[in-house]
Protein backbone atom coordinates (compact mmCIF):
# COMPACT_ATOMS: atom_id res chain seq x y z
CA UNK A 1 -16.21 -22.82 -43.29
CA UNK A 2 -13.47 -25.61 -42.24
CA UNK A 3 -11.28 -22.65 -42.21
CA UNK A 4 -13.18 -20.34 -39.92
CA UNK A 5 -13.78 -23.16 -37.12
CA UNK A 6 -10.11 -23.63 -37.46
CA UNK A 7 -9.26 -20.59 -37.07
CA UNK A 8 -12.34 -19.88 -34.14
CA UNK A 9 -10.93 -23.15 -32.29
CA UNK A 10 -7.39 -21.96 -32.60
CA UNK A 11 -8.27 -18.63 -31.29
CA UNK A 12 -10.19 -20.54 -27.93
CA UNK A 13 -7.33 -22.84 -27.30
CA UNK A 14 -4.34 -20.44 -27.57
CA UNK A 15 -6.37 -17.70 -25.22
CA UNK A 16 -8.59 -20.00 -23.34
CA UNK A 17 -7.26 -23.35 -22.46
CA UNK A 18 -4.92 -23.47 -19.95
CA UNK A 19 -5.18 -26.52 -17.60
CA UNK A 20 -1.90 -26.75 -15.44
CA UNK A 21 -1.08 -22.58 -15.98
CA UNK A 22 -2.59 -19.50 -15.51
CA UNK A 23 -3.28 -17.46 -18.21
CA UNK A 24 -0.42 -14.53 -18.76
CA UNK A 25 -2.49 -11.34 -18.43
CA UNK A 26 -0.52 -7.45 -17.79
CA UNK A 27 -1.13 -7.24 -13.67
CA UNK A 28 -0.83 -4.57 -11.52
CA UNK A 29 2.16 -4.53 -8.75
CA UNK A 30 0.33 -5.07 -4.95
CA UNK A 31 1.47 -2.66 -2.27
CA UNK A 32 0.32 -2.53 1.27
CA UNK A 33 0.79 1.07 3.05
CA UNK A 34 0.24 1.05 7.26
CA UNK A 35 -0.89 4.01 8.90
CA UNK A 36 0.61 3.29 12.42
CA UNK A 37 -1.39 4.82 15.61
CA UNK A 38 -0.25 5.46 18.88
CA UNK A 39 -2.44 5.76 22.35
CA UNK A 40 -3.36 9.58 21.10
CA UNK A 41 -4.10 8.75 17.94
CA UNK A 42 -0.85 10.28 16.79
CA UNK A 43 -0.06 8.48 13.29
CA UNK A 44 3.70 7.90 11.63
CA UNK A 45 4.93 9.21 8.65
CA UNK A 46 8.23 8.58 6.98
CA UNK A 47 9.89 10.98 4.74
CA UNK A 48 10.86 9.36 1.43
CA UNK A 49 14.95 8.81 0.44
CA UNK A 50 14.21 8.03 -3.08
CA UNK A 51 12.37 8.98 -6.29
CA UNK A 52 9.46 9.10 -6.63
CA UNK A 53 8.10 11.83 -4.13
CA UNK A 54 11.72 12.18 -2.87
CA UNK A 55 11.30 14.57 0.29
CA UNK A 56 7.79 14.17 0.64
CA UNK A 57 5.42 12.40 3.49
CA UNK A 58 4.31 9.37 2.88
CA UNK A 59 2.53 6.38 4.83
CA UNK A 60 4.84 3.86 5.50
CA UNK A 61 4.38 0.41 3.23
CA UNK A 62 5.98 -1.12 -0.03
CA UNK A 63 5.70 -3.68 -2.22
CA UNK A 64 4.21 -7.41 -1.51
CA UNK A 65 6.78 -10.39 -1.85
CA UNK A 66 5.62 -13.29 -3.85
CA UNK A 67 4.12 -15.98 -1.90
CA UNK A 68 4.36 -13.57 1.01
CA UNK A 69 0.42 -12.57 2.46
CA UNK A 70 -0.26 -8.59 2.59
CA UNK A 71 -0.79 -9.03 6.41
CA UNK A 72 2.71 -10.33 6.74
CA UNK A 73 3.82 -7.84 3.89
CA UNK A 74 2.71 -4.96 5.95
CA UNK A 75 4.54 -5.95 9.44
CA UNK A 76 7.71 -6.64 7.62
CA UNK A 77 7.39 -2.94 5.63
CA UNK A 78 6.43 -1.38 8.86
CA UNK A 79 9.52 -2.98 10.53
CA UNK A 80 11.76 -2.13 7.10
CA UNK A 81 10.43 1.41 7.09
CA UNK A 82 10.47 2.50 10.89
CA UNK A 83 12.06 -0.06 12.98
CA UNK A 84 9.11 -1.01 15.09
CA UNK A 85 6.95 -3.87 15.64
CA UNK A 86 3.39 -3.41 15.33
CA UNK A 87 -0.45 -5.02 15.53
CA UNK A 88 -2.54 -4.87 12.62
CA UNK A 89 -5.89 -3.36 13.38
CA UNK A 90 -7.99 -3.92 10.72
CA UNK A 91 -7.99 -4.00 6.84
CA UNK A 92 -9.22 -0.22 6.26
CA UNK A 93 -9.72 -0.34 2.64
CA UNK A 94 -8.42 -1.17 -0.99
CA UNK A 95 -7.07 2.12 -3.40
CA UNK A 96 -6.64 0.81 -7.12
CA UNK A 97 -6.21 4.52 -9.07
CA UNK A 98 -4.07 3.10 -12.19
CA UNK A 99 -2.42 6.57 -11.57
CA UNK A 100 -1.09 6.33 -7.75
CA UNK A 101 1.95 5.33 -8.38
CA UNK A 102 3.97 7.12 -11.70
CA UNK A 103 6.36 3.85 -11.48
CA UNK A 104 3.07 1.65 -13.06
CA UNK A 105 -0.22 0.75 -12.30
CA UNK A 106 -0.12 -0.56 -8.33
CA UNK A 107 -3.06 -1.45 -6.12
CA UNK A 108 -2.44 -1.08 -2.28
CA UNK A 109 -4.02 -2.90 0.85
CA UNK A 110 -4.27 -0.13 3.45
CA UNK A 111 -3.84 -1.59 7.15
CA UNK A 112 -4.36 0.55 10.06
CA UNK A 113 -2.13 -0.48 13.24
CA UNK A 114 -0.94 0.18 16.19
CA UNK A 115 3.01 0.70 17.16
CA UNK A 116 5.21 2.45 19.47
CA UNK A 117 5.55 4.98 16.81
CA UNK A 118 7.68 7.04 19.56
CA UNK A 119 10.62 4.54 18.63
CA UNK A 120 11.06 4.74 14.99
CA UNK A 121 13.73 5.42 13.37
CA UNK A 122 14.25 5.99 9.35
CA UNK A 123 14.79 2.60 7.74
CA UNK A 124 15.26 1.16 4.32
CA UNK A 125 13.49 4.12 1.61
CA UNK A 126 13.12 6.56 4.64
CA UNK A 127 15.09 9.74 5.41
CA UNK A 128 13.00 10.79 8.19
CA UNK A 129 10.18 9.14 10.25
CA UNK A 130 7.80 11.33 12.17
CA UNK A 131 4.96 11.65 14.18
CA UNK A 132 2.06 14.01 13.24
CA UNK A 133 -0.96 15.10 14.34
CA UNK A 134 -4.16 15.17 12.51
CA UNK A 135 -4.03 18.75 12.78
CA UNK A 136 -0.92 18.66 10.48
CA UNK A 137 -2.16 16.94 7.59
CA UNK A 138 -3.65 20.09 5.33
CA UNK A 139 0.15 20.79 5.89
CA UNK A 140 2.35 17.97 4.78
CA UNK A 141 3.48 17.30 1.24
CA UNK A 142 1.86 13.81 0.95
CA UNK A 143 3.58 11.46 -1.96
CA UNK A 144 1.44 8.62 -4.12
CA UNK A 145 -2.45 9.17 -3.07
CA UNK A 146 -1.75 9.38 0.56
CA UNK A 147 -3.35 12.84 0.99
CA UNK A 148 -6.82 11.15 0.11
CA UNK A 149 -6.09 7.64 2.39
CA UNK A 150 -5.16 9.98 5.06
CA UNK A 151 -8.18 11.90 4.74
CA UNK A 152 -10.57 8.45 4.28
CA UNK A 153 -8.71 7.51 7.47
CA UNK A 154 -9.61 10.73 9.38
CA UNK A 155 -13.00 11.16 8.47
CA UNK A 156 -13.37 7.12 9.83
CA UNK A 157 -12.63 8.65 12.69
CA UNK A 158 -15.74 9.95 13.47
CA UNK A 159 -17.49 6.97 12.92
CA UNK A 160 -15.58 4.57 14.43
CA UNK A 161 -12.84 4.25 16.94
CA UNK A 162 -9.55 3.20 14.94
CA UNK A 163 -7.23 2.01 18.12
């Protein structure tokens, strides 16, 4: 019986009680990905360099820095990726499929924003930036899950006015 609450109170402690540390759990990697608007509602796209999705579309965005807030994470992407300045919208939404990415499980922070999307230029992980029209998305090889954020984006649209 001594034994078992030994053992039981071991168990608590070495999982449990942690005052000055967090506890070490496997995480996730945090990404942010900004679909950048223009005046016609025109959105930016940047082709990628490397693996994965090499060649395809993809929304421009990329991983958080630590200490660094996913607001300020997506400006400096955005800037990395394109070479623009922009202004965050709104938050649109949270996409957590443990399958996104094939690198490992990420979660993104999707931003909507606007930019002068008619000045970017490839950056960092970009061979190409671009600006398409909703019309062209049932076209576009779309890396990661950006086909469906895309789509959630678009079908926003009719509910609410994004810029």
């Amino acid at each position: 019986m001594i034994h078992n609450l030994f053992l039981q109170y071991f168990y608590f402690y070495s999982h449990f009680h942690r005052c000055d540390t967090l506890i070490e759990y496997k995480k996730p990697s945090l990404t942010v990905d900004i679909v950048i608007f223009n005046k016609k509602n025109e959105f930016l796209l940047v082709k990628r360099k490397n693996e994965p999705f090499k060649d395809y579309w993809v929304i421009p965005g990329g991983f958080v820095d630590y200490g660094e807030t996913t607001d300020n994470a997506a400006i400096r992407e955005a800037k990395e990726e394109t070479g623009i300045d922009i202004t965050i919208d709104k938050l649109f939404g949270v996409y957590s499929d443990p399958n996104r990415d094939p690198r490992g499980h990420t979660i993104t922070i999707v931003y909507l924003a606007i930019g002068n999307i008619e000045d970017a230029k490839a950056g960092s992980d970009a061979a190409k930036a671009k600006i398409h029209s909703w019309n062209d998305l049932s076209s576009l090889e779309l890396g990661f899950d950006h086909k469906k954020i895309l789509d959630d984006v678009l079908n926003s649209l009719s509910k609410d006015k994004i810029c």
